[in-house]
PDB file of N, CA and C in Angstrom:
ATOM      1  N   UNK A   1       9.462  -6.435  14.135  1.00  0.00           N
ATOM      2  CA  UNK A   1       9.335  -7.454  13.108  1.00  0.00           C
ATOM      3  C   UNK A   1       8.028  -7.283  12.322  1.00  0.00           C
ATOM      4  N   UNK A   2       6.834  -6.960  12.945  1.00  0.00           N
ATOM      5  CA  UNK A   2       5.676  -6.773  12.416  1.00  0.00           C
ATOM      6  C   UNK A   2       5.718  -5.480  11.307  1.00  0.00           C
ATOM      7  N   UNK A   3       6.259  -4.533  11.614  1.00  0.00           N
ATOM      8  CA  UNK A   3       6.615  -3.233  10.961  1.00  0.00           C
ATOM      9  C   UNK A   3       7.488  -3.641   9.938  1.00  0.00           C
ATOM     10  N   UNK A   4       8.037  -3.925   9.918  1.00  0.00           N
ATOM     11  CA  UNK A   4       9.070  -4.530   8.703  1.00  0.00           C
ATOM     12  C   UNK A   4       8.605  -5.316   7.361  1.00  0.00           C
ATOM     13  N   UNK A   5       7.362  -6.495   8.339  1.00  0.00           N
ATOM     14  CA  UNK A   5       6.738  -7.257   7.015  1.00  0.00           C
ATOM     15  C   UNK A   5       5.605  -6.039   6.320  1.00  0.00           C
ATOM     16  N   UNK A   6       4.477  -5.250   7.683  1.00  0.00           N
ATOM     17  CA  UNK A   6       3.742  -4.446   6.902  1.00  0.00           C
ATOM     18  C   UNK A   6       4.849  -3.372   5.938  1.00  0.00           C
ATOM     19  N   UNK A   7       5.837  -3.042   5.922  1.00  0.00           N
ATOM     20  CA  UNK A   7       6.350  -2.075   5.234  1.00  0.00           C
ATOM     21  C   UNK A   7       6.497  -2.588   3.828  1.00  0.00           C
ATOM     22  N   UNK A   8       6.833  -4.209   3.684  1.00  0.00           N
ATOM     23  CA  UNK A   8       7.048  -4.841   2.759  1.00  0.00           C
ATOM     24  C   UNK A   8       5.940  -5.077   2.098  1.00  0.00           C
ATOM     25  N   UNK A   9       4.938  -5.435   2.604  1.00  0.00           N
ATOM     26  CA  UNK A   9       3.547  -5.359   1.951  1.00  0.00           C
ATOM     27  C   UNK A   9       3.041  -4.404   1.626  1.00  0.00           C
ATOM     28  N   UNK A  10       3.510  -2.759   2.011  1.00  0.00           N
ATOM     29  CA  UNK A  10       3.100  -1.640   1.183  1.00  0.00           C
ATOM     30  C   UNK A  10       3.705  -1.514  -0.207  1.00  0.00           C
ATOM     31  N   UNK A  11       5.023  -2.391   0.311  1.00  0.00           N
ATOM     32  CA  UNK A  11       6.181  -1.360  -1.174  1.00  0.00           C
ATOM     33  C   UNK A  11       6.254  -2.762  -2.119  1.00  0.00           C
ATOM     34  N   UNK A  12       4.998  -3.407  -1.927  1.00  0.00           N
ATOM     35  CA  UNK A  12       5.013  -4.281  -3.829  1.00  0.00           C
ATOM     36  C   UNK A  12       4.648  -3.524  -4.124  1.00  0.00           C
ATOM     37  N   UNK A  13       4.738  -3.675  -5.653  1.00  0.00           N
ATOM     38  CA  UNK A  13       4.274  -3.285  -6.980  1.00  0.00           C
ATOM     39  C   UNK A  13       2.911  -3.596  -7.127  1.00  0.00           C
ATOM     40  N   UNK A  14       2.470  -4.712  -6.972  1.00  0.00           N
ATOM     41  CA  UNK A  14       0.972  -5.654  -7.551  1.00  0.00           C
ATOM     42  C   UNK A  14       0.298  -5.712  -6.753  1.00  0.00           C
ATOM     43  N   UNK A  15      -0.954  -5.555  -7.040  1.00  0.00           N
ATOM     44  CA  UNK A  15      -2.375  -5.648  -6.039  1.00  0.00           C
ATOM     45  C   UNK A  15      -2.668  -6.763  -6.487  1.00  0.00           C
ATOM     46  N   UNK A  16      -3.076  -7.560  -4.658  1.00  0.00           N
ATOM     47  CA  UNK A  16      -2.760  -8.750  -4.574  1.00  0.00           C
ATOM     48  C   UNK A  16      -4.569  -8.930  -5.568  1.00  0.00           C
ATOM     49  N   UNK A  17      -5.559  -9.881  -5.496  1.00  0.00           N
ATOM     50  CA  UNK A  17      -6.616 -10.615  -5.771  1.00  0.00           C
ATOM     51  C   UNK A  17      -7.885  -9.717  -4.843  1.00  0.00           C
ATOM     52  N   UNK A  18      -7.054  -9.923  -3.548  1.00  0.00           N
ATOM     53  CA  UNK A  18      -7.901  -9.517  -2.115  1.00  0.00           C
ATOM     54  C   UNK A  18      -8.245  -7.731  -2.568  1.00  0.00           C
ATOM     55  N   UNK A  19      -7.081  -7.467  -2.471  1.00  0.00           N
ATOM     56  CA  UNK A  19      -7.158  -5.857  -3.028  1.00  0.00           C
ATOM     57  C   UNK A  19      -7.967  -5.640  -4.174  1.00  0.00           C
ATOM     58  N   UNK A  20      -7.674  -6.294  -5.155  1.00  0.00           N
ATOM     59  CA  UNK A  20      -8.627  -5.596  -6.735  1.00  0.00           C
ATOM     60  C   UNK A  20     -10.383  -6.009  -6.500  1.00  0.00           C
ATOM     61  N   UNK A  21     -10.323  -7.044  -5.757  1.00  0.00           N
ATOM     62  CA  UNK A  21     -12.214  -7.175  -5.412  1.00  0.00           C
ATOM     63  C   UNK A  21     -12.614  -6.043  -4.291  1.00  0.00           C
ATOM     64  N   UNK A  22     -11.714  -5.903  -3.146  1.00  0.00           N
ATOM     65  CA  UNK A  22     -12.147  -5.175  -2.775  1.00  0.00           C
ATOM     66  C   UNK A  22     -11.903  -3.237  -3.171  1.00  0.00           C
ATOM     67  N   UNK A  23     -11.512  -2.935  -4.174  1.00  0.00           N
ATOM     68  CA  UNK A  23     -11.853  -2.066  -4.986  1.00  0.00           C
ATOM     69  C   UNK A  23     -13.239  -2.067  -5.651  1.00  0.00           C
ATOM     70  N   UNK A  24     -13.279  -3.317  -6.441  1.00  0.00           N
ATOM     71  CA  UNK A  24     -14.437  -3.483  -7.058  1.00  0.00           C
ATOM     72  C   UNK A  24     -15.796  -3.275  -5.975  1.00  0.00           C
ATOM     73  N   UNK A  25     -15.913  -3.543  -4.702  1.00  0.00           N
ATOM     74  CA  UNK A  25     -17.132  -3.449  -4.016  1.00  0.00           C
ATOM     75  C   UNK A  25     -17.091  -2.007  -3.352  1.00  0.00           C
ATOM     76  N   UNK A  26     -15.899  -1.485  -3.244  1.00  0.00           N
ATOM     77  CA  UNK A  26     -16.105  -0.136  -2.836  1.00  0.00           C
ATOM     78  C   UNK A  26     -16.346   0.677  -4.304  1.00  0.00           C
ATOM     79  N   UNK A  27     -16.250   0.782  -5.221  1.00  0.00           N
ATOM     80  CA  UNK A  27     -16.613   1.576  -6.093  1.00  0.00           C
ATOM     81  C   UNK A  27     -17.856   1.540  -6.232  1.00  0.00           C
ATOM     82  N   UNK A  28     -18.411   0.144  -6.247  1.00  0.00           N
ATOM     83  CA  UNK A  28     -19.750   0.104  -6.199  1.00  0.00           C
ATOM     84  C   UNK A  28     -20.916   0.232  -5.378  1.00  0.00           C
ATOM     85  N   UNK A  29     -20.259   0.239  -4.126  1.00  0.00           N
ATOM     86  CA  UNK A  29     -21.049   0.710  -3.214  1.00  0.00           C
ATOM     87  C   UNK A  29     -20.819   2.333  -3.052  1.00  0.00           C
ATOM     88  N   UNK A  30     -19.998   2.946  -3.681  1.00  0.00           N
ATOM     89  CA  UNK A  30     -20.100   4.565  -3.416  1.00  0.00           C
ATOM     90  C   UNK A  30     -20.915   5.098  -4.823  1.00  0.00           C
ATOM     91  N   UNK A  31     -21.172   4.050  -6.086  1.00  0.00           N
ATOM     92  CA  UNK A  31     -21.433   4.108  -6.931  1.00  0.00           C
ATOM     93  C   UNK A  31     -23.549   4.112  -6.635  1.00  0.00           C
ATOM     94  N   UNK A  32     -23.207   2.750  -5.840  1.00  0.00           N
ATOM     95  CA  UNK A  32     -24.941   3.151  -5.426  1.00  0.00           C
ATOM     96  C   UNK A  32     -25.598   4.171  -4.396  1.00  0.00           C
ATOM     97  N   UNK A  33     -24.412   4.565  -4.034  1.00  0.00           N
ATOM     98  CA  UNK A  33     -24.533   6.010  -2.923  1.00  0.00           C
ATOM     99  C   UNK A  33     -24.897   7.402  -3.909  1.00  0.00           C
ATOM    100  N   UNK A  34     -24.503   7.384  -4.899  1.00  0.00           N
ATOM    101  CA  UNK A  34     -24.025   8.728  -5.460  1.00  0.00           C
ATOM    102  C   UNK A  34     -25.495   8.177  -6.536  1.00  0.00           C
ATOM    103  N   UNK A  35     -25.883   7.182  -6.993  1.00  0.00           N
ATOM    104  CA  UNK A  35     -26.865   7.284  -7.935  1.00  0.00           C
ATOM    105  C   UNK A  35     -28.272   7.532  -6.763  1.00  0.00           C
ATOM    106  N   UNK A  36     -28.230   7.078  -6.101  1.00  0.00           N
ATOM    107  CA  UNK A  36     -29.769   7.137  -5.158  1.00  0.00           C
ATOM    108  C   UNK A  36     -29.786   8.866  -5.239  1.00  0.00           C
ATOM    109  N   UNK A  37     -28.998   9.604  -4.520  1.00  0.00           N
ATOM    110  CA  UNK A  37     -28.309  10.923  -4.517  1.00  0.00           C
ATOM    111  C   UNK A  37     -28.722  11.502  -5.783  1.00  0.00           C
ATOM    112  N   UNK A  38     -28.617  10.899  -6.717  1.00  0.00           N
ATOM    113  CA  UNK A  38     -28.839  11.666  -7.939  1.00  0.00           C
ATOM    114  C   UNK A  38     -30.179  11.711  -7.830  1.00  0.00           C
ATOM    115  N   UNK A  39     -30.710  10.429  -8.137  1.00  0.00           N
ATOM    116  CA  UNK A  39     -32.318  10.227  -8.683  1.00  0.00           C
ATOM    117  C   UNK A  39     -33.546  10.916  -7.600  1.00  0.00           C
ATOM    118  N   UNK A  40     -32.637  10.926  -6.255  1.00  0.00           N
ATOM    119  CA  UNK A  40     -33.554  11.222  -5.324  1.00  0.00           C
ATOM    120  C   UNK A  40     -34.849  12.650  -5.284  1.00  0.00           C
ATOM    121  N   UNK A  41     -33.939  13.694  -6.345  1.00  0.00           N
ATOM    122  CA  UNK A  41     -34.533  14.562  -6.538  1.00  0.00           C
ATOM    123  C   UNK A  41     -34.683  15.138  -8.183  1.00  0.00           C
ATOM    124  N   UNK A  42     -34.647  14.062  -8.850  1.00  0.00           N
ATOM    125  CA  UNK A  42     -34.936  13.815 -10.373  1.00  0.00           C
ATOM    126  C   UNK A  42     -35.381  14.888 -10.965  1.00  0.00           C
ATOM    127  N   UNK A  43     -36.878  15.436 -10.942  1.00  0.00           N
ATOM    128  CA  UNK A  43     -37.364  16.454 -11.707  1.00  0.00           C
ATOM    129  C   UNK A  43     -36.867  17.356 -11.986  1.00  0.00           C
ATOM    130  N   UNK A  44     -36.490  17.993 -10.472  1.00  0.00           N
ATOM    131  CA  UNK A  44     -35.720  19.753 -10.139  1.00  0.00           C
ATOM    132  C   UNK A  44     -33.997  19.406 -10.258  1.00  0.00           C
ATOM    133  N   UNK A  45     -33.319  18.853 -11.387  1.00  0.00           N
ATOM    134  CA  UNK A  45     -32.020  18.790 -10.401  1.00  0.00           C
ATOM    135  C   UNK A  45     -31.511  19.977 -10.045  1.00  0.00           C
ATOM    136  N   UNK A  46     -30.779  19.872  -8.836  1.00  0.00           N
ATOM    137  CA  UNK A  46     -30.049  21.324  -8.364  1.00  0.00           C
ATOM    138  C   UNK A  46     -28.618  20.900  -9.224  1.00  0.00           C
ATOM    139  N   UNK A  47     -27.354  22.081  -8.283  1.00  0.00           N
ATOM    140  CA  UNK A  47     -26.267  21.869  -9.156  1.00  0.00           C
ATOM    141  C   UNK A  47     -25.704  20.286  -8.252  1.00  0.00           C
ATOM    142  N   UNK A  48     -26.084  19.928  -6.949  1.00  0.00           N
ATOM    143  CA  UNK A  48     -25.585  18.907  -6.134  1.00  0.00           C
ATOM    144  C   UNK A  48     -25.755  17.963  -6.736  1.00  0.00           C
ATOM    145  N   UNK A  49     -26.602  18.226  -6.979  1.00  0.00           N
ATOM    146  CA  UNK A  49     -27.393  16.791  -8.278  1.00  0.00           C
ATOM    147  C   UNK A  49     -26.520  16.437  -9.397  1.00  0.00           C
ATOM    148  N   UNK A  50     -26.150  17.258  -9.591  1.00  0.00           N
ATOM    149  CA  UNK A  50     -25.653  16.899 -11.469  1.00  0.00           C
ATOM    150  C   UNK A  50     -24.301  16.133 -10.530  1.00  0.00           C
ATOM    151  N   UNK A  51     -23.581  17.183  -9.312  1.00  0.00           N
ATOM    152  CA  UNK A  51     -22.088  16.772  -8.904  1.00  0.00           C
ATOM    153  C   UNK A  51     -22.484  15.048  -8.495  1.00  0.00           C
ATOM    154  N   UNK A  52     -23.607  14.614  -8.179  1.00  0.00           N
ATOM    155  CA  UNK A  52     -24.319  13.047  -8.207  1.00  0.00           C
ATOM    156  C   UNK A  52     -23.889  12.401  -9.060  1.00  0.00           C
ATOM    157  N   UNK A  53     -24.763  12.827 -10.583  1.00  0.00           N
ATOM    158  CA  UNK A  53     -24.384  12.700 -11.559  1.00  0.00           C
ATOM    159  C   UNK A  53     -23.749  11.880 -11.925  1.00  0.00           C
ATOM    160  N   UNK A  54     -22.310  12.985 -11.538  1.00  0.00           N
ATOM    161  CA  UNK A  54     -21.187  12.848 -12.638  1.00  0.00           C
ATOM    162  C   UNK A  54     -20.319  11.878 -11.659  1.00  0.00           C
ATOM    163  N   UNK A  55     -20.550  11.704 -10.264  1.00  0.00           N
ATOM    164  CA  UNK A  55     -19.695  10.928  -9.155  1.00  0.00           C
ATOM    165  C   UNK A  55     -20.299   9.525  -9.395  1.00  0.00           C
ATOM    166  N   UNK A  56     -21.703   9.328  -9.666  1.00  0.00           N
ATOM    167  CA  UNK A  56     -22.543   7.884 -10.057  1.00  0.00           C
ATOM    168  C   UNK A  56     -21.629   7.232 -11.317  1.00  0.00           C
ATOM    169  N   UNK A  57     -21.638   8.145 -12.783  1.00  0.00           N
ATOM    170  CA  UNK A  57     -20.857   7.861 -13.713  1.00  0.00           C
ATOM    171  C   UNK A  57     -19.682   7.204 -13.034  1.00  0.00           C
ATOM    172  N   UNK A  58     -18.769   8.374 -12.766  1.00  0.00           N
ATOM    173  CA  UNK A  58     -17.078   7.891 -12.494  1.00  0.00           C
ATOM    174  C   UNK A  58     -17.257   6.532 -11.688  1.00  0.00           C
ATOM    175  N   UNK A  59     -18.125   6.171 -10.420  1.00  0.00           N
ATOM    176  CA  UNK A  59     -17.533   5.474  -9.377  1.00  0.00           C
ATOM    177  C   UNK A  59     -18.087   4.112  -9.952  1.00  0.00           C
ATOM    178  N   UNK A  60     -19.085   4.111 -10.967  1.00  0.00           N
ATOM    179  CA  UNK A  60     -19.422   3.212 -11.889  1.00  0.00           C
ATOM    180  C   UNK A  60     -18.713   2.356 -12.741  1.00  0.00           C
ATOM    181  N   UNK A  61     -17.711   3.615 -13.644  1.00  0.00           N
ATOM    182  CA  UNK A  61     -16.505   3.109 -14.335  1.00  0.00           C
ATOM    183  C   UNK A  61     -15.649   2.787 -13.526  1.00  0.00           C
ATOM    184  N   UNK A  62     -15.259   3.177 -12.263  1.00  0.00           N
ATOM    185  CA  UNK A  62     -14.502   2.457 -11.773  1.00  0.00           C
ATOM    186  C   UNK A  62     -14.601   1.205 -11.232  1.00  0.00           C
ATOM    187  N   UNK A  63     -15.921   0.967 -10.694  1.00  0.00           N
ATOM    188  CA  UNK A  63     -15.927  -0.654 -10.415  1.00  0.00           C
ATOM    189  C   UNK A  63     -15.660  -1.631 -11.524  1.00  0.00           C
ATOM    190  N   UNK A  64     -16.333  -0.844 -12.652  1.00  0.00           N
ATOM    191  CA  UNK A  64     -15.949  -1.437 -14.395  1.00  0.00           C
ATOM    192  C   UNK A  64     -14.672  -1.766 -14.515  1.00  0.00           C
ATOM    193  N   UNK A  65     -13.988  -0.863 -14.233  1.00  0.00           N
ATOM    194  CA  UNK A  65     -12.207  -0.959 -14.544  1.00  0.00           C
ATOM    195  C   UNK A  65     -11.426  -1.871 -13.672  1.00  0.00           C
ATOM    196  N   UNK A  66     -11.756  -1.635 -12.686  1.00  0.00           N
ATOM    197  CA  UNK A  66     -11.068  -2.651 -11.365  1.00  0.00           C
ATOM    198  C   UNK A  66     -11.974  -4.069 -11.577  1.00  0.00           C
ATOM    199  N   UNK A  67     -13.082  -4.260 -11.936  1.00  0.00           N
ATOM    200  CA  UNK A  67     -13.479  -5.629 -12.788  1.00  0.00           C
ATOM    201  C   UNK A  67     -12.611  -6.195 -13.474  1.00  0.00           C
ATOM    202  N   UNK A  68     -12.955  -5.510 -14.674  1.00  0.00           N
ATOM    203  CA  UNK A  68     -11.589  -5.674 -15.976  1.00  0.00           C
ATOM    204  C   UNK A  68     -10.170  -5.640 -15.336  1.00  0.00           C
ATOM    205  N   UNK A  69      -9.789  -5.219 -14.252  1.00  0.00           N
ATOM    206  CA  UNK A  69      -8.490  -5.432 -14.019  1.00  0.00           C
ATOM    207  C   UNK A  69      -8.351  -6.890 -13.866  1.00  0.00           C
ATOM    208  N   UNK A  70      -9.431  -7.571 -12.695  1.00  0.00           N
ATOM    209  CA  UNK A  70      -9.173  -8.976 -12.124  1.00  0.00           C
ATOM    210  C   UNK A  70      -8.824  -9.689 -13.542  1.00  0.00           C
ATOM    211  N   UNK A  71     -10.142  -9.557 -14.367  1.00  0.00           N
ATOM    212  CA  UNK A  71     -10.227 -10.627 -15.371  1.00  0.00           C
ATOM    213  C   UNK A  71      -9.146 -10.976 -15.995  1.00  0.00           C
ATOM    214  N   UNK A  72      -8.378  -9.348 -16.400  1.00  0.00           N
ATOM    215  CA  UNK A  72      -7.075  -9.649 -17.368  1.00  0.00           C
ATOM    216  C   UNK A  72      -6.007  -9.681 -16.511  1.00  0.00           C
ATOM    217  N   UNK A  73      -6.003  -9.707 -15.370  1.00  0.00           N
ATOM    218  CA  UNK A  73      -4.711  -9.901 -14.487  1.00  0.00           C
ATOM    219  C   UNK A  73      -4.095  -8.184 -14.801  1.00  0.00           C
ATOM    220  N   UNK A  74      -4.522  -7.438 -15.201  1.00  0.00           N
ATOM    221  CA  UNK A  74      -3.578  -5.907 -14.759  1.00  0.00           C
ATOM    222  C   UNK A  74      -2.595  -5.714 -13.817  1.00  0.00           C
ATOM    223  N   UNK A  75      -0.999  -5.675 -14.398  1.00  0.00           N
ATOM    224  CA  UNK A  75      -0.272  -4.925 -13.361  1.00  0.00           C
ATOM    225  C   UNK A  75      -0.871  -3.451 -12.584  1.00  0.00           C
ATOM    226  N   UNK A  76      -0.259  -3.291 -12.044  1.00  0.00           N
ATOM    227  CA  UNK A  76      -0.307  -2.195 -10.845  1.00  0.00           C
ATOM    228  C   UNK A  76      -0.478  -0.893 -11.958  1.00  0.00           C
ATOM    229  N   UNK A  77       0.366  -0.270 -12.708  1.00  0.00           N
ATOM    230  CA  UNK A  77       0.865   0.247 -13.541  1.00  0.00           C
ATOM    231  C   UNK A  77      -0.502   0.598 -14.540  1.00  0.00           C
ATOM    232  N   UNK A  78      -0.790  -0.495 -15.290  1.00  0.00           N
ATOM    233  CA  UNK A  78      -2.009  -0.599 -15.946  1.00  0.00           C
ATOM    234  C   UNK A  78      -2.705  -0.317 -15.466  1.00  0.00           C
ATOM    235  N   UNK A  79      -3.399  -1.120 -14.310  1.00  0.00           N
ATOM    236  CA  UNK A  79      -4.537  -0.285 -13.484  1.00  0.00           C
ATOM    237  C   UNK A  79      -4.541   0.924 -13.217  1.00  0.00           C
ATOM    238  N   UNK A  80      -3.518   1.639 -12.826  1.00  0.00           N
ATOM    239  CA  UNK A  80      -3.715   3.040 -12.787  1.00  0.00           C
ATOM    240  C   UNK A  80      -3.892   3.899 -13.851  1.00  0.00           C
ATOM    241  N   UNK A  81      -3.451   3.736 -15.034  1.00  0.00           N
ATOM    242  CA  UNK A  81      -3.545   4.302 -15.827  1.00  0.00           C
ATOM    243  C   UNK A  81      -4.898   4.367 -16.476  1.00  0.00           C
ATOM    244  N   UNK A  82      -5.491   3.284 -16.395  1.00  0.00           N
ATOM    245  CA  UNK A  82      -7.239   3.268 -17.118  1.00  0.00           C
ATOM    246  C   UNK A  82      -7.766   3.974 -15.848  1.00  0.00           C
ATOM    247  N   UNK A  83      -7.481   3.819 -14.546  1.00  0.00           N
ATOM    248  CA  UNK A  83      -8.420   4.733 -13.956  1.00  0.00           C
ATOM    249  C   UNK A  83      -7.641   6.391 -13.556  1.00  0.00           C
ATOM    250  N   UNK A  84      -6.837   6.994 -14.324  1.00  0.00           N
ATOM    251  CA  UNK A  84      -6.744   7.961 -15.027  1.00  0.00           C
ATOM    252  C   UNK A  84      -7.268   8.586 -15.976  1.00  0.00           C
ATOM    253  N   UNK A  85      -7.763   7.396 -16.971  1.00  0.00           N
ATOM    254  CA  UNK A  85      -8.258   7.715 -18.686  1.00  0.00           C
ATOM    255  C   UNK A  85      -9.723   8.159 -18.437  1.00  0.00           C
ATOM    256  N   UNK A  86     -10.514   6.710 -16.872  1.00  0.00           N
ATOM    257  CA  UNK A  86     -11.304   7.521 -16.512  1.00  0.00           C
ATOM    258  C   UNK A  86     -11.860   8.458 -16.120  1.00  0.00           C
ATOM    259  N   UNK A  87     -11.081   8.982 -15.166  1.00  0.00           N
ATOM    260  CA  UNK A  87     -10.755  10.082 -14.011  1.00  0.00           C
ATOM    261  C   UNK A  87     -11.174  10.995 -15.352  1.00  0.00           C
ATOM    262  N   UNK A  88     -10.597  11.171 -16.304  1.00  0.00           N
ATOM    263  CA  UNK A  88     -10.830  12.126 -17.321  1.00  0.00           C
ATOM    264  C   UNK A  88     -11.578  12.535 -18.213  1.00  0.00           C
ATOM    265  N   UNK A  89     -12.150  11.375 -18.764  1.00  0.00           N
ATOM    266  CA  UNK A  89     -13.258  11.263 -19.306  1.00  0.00           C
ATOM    267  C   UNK A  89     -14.303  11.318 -18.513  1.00  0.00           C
ATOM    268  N   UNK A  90     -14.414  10.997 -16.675  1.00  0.00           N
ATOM    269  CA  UNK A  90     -15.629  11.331 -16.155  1.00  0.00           C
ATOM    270  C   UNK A  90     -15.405  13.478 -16.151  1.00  0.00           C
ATOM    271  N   UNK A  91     -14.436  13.638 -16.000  1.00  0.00           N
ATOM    272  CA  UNK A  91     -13.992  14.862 -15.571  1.00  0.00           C
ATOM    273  C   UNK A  91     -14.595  15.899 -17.151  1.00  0.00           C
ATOM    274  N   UNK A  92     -14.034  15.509 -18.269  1.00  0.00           N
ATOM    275  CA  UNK A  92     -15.157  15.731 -19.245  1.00  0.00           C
ATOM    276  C   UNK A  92     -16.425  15.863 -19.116  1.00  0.00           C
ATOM    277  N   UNK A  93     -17.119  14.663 -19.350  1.00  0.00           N
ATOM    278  CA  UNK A  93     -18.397  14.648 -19.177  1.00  0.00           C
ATOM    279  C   UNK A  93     -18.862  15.560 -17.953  1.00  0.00           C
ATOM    280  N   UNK A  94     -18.248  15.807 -16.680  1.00  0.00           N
ATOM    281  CA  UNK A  94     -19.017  16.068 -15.894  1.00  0.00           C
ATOM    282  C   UNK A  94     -19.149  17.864 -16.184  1.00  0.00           C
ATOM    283  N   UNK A  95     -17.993  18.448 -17.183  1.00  0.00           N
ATOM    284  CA  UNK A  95     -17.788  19.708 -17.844  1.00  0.00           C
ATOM    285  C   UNK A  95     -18.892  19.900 -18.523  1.00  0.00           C
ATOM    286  N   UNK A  96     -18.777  19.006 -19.396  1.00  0.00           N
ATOM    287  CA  UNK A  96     -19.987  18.971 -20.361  1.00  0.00           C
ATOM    288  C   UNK A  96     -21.832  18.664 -19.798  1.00  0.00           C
ATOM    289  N   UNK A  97     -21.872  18.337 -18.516  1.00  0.00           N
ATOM    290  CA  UNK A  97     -22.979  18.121 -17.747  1.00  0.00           C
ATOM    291  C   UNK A  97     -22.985  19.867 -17.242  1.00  0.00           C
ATOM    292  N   UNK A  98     -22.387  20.418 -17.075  1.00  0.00           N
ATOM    293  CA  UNK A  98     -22.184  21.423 -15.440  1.00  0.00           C
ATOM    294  C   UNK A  98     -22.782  22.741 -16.989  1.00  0.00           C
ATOM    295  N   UNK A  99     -21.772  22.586 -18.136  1.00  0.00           N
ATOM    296  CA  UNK A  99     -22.747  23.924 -19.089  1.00  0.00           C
ATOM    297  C   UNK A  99     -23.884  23.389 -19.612  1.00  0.00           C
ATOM    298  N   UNK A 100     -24.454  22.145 -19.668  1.00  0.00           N
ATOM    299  CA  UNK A 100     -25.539  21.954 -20.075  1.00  0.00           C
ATOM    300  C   UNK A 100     -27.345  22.489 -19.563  1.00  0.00           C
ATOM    301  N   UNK A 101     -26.349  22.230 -18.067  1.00  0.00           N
ATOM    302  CA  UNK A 101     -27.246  22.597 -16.642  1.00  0.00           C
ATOM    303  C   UNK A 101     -27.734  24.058 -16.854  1.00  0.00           C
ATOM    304  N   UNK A 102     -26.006  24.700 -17.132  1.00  0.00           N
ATOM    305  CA  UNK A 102     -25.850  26.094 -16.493  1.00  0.00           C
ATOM    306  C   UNK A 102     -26.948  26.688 -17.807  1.00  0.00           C
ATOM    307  N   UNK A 103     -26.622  26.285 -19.128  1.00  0.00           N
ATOM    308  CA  UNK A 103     -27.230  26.407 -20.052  1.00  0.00           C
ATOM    309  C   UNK A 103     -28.855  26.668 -19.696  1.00  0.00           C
ATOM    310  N   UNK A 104     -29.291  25.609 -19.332  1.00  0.00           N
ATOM    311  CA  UNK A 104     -31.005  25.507 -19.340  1.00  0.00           C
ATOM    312  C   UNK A 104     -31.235  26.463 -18.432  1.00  0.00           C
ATOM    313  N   UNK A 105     -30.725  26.281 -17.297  1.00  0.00           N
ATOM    314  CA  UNK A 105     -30.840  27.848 -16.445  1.00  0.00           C
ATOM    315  C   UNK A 105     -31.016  28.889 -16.706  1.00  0.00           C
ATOM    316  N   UNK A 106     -30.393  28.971 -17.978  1.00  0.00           N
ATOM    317  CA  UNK A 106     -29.761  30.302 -18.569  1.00  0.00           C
ATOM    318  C   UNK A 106     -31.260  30.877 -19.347  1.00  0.00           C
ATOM    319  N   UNK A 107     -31.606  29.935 -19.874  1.00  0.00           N
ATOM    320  CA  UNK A 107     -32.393  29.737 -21.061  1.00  0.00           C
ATOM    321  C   UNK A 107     -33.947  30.140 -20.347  1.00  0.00           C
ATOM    322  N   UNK A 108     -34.375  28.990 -19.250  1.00  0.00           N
ATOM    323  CA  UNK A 108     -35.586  28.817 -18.236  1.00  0.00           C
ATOM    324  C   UNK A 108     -35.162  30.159 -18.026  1.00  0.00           C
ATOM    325  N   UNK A 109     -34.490  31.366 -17.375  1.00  0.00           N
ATOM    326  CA  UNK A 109     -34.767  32.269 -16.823  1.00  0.00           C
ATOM    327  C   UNK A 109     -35.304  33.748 -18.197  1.00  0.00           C
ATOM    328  N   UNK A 110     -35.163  33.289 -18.929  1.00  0.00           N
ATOM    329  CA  UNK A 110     -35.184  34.503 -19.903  1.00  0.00           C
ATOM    330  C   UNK A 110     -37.188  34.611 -20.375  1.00  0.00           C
TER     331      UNK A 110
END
């Protein structure tokens, strides 16, 4: 009987209230994981650093997005899709971070 209701509570559609906050505090707590990580070695970044970076950004927007989900009530559907748009746009930027890096490297060694 117990197996039956958890099965039913996997296969909604909608994340309940409980679920979208606790998104919101895990993004942000992996969000303040990945920025300490970054800053920790500021001057010199290595390449781990930038992968900081660009994980501080994303896990940032995502607490952003799963915010904005509560406020506007987001189906299931919706929510995934903005944190797709993110997923991509951090995935950009973090392209555009990784030749910038590789760049100065390039440059500092000559």
């Amino acid at each position: 009987m117990l197996f039956l209701k958890m099965r039913e509570a996997t296969m909604q559609s909608e994340l309940s209230v409980t679920q979208k906050w606790f998104q919101v505090w895990a993004w942000a707590l992996l969000s303040a994981g990945a920025i300490y990580f970054a800053v920790a070695r500021w001057p010199h970044p290595t390449t781990k650093d930038i992968f900081c970076g660009a994980g501080a950004i994303y896990f940032s927007l995502m607490a952003v997005v799963a915010g904005i989900s509560i406020r506007n009530d987001w189906s299931k559907e919706q929510h995934d899709r903005a944190g797709r748009i993110v997923a991509l746009g951090a995935a950009l930027l973090f392209e555009a971070l990784w030749v910038l890096n590789t760049m100065g490297h390039h440059l500092a060694s000559r």
